[in-house]
PDB file of N, CA and C in Angstrom:
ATOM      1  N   UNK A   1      -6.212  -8.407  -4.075  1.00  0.00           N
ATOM      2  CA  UNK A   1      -5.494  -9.397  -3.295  1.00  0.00           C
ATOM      3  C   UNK A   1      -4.705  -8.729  -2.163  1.00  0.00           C
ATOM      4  N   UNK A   2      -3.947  -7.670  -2.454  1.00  0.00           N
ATOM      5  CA  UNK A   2      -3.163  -6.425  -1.118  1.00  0.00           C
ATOM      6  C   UNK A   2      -4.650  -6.584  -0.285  1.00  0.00           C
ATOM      7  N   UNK A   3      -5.854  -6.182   0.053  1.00  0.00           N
ATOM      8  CA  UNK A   3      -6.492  -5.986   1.033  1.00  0.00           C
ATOM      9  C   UNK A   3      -6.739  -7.211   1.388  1.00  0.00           C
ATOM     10  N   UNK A   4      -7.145  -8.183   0.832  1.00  0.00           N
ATOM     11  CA  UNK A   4      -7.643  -9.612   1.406  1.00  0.00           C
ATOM     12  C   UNK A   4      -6.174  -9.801   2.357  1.00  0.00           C
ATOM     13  N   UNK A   5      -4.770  -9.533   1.659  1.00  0.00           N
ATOM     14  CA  UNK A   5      -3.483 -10.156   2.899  1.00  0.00           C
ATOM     15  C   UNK A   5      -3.353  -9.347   3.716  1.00  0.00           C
ATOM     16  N   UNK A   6      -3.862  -7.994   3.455  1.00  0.00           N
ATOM     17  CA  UNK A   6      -3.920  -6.708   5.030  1.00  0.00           C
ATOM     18  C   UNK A   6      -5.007  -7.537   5.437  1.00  0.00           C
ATOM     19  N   UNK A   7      -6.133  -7.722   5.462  1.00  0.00           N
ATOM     20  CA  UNK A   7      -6.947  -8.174   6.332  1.00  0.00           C
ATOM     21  C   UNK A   7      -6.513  -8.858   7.296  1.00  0.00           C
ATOM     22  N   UNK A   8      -5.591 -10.080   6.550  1.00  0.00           N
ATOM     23  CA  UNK A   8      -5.062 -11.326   6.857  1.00  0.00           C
ATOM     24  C   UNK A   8      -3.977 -10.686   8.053  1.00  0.00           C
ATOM     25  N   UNK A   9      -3.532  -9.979   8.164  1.00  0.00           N
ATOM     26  CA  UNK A   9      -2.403  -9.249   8.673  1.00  0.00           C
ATOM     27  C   UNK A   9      -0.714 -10.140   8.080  1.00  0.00           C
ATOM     28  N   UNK A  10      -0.954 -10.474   6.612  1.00  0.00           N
ATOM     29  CA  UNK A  10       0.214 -10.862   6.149  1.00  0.00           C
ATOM     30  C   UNK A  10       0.841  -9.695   5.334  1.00  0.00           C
ATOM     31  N   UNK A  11       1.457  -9.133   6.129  1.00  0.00           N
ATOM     32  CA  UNK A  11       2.236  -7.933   5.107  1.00  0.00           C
ATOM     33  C   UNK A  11       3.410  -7.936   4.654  1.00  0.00           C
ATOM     34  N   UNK A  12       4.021  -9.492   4.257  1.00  0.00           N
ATOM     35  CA  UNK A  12       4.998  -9.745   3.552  1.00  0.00           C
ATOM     36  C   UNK A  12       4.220  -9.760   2.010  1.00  0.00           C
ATOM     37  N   UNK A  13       2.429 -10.346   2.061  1.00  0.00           N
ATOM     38  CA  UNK A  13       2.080 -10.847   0.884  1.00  0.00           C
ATOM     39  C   UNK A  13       1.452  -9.585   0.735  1.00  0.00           C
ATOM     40  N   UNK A  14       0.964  -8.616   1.459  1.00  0.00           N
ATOM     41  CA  UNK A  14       0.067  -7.036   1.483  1.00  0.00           C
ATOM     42  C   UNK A  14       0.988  -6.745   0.165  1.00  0.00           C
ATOM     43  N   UNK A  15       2.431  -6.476   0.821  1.00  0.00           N
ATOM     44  CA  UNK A  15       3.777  -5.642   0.304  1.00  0.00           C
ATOM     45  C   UNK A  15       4.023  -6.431  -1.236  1.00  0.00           C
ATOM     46  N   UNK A  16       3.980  -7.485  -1.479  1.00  0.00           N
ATOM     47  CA  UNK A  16       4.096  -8.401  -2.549  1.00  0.00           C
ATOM     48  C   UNK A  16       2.533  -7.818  -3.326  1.00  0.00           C
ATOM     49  N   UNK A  17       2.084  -8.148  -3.644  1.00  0.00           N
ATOM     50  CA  UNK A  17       0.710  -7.642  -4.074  1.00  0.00           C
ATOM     51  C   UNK A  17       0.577  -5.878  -4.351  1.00  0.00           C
ATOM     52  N   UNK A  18       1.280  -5.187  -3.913  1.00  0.00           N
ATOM     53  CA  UNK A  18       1.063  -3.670  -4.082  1.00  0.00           C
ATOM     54  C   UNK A  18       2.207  -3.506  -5.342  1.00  0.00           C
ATOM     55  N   UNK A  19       3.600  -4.477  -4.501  1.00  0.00           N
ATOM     56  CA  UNK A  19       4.621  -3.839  -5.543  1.00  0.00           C
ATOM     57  C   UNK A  19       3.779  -4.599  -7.648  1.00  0.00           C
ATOM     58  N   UNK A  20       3.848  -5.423  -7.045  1.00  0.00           N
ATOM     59  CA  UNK A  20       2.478  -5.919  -8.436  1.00  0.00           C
ATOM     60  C   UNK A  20       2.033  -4.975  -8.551  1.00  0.00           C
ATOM     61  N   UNK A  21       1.185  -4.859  -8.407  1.00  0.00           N
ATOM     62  CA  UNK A  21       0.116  -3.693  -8.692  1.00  0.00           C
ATOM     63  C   UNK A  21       1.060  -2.545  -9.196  1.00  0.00           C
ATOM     64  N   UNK A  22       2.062  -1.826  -8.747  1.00  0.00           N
ATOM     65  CA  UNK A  22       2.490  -0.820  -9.309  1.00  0.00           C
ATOM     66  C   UNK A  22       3.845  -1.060 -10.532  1.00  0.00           C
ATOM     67  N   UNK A  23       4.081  -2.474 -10.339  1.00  0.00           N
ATOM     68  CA  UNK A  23       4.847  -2.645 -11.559  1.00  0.00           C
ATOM     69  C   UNK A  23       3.592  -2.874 -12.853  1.00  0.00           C
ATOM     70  N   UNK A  24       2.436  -3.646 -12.891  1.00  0.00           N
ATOM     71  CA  UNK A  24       1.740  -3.820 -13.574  1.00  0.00           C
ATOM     72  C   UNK A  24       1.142  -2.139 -13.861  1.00  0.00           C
ATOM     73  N   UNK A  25       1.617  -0.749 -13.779  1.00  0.00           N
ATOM     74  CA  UNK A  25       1.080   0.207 -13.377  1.00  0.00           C
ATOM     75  C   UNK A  25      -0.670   0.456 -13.525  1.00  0.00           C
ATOM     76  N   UNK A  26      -0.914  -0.280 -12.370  1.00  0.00           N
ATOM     77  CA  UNK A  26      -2.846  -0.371 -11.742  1.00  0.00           C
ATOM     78  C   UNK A  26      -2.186   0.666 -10.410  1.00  0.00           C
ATOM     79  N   UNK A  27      -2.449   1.915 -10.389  1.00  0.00           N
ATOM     80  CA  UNK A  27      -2.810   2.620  -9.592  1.00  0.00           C
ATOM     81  C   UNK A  27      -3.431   3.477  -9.127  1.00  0.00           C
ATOM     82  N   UNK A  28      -4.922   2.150  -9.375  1.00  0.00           N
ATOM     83  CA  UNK A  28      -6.326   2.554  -8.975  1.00  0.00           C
ATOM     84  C   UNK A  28      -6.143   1.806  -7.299  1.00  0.00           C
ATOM     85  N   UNK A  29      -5.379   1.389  -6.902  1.00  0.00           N
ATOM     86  CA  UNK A  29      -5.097   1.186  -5.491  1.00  0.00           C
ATOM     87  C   UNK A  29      -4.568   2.364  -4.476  1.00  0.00           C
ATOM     88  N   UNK A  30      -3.786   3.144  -5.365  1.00  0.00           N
ATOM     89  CA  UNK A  30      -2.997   4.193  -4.871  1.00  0.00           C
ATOM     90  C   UNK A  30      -3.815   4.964  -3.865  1.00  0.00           C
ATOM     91  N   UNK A  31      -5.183   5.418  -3.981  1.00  0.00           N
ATOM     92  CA  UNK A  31      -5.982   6.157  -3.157  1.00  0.00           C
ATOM     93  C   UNK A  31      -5.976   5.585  -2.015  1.00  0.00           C
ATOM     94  N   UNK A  32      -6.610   4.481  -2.066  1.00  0.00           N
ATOM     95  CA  UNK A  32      -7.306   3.399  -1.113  1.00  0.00           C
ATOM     96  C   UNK A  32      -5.613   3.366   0.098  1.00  0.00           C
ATOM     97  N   UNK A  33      -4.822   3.229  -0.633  1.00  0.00           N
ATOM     98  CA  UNK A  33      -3.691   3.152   0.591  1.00  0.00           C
ATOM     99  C   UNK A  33      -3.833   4.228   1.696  1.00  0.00           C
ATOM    100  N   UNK A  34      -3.779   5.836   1.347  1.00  0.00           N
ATOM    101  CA  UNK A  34      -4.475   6.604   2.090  1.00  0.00           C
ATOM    102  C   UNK A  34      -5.661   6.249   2.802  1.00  0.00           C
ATOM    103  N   UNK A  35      -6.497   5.730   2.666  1.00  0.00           N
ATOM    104  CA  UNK A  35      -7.934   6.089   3.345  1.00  0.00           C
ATOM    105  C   UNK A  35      -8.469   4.572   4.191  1.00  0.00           C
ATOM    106  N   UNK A  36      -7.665   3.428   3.299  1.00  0.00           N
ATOM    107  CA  UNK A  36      -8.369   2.339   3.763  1.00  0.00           C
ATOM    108  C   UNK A  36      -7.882   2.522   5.366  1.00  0.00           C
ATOM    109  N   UNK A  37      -8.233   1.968   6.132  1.00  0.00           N
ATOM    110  CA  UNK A  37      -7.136   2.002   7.865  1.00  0.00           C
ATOM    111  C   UNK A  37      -6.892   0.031   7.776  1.00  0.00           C
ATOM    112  N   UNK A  38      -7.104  -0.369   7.290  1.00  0.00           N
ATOM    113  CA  UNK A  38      -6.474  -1.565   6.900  1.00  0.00           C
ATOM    114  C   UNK A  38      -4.855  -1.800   6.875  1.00  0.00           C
ATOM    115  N   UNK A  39      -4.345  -0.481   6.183  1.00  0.00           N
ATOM    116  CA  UNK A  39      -3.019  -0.516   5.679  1.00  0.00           C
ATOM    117  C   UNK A  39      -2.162   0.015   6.765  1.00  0.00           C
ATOM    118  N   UNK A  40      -3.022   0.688   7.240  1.00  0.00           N
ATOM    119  CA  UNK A  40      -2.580   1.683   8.788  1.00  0.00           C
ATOM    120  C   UNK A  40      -1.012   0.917   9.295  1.00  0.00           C
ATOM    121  N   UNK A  41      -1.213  -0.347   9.825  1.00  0.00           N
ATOM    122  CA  UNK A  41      -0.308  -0.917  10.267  1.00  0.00           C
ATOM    123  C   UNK A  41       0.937  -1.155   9.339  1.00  0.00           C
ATOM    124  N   UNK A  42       1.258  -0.741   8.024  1.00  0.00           N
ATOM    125  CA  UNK A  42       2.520  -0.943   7.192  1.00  0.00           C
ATOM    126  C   UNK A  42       2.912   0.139   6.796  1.00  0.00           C
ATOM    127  N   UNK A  43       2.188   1.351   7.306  1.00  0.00           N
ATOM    128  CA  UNK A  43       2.643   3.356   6.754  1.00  0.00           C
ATOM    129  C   UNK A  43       3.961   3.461   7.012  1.00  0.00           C
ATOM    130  N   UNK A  44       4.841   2.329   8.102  1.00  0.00           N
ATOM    131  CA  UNK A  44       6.128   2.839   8.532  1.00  0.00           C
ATOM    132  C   UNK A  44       7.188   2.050   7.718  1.00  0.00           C
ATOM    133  N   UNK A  45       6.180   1.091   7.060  1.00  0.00           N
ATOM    134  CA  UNK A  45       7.330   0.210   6.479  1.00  0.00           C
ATOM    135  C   UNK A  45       7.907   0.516   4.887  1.00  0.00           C
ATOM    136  N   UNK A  46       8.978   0.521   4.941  1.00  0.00           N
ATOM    137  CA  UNK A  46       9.957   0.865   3.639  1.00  0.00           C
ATOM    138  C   UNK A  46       9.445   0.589   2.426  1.00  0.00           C
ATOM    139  N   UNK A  47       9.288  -0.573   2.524  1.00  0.00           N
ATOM    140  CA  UNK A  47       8.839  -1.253   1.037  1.00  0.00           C
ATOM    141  C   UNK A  47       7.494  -0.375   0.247  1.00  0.00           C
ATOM    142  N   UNK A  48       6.473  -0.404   2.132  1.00  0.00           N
ATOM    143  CA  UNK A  48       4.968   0.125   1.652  1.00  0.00           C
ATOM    144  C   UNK A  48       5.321   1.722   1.054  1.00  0.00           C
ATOM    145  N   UNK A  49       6.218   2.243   1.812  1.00  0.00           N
ATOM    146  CA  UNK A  49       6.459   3.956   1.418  1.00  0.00           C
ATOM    147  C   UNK A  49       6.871   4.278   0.132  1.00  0.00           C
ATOM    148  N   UNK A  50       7.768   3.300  -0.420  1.00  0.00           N
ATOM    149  CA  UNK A  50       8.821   3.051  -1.593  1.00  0.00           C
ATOM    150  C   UNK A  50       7.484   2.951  -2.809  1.00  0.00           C
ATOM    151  N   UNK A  51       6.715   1.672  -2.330  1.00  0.00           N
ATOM    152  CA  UNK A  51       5.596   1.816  -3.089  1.00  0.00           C
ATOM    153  C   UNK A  51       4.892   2.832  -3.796  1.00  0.00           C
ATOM    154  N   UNK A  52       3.993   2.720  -2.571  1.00  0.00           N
ATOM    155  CA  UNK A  52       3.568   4.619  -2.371  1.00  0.00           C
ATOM    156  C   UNK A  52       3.640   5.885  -3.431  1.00  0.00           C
ATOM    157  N   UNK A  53       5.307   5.827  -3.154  1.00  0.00           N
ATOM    158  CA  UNK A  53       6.120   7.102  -3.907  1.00  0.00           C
ATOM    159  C   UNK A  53       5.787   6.783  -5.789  1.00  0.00           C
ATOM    160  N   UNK A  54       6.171   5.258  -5.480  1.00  0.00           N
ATOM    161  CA  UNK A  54       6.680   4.721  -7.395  1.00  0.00           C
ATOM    162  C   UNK A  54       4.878   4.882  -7.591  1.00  0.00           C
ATOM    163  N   UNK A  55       3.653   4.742  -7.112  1.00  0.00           N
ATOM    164  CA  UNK A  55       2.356   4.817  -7.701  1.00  0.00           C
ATOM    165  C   UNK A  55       2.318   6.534  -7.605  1.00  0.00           C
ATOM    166  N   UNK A  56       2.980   7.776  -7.288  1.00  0.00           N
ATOM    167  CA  UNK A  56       3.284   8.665  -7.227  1.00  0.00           C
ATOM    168  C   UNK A  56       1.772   9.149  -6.660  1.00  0.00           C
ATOM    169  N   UNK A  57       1.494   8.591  -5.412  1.00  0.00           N
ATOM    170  CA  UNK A  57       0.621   9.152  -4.494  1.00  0.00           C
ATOM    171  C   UNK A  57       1.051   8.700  -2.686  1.00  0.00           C
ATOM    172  N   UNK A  58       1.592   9.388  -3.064  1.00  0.00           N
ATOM    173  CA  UNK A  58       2.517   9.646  -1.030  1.00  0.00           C
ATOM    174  C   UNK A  58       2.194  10.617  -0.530  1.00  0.00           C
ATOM    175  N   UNK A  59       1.768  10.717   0.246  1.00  0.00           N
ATOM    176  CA  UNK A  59       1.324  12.142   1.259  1.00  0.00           C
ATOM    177  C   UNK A  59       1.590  11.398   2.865  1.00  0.00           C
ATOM    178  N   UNK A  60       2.578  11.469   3.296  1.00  0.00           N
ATOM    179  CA  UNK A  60       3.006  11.366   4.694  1.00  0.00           C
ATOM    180  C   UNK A  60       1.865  12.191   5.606  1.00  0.00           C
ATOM    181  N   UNK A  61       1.781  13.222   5.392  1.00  0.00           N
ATOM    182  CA  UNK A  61       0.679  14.387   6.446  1.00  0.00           C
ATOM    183  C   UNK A  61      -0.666  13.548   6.192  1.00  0.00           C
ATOM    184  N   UNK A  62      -1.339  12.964   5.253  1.00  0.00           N
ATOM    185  CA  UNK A  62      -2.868  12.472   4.786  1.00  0.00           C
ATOM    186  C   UNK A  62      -2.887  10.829   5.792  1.00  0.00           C
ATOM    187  N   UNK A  63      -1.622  10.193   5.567  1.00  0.00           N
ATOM    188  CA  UNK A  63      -1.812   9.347   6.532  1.00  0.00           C
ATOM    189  C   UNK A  63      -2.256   9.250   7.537  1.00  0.00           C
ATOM    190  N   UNK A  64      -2.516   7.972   8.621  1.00  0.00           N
ATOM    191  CA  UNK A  64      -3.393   8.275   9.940  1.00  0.00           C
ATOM    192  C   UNK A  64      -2.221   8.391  10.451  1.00  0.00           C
TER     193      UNK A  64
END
């Protein structure tokens, strides 16, 4: 559901949908944040980074 609302360019519901995902701890998404370029547009935002960190796959340098 996070990629269908990046698609969408809703990244209030992207950001809603990830923090799910990592409270439910599913972080078989965690990669895909790196690589998809979908997400590209939310790398600066707090919530997405905060994320990120708590699925304990953050790499600032791997980003685009």
């Amino acid at each position: 559901m996070a990629m269908i609302a990046a698609a969408q360019a809703d990244h209030n519901e992207t950001l809603t949908w990830l923090v799910k995902a990592q409270i439910e701890n599913d972080h078989a998404l965690a990669f895909v944040l790196n690589v998809d370029p979908i997400f590209k547009p939310l790398y600066e935002e707090p919530r997405f980074i905060e994320t990120r960190k708590k699925m304990q796959y953050y790499d600032k340098e791997s980003s685009y």
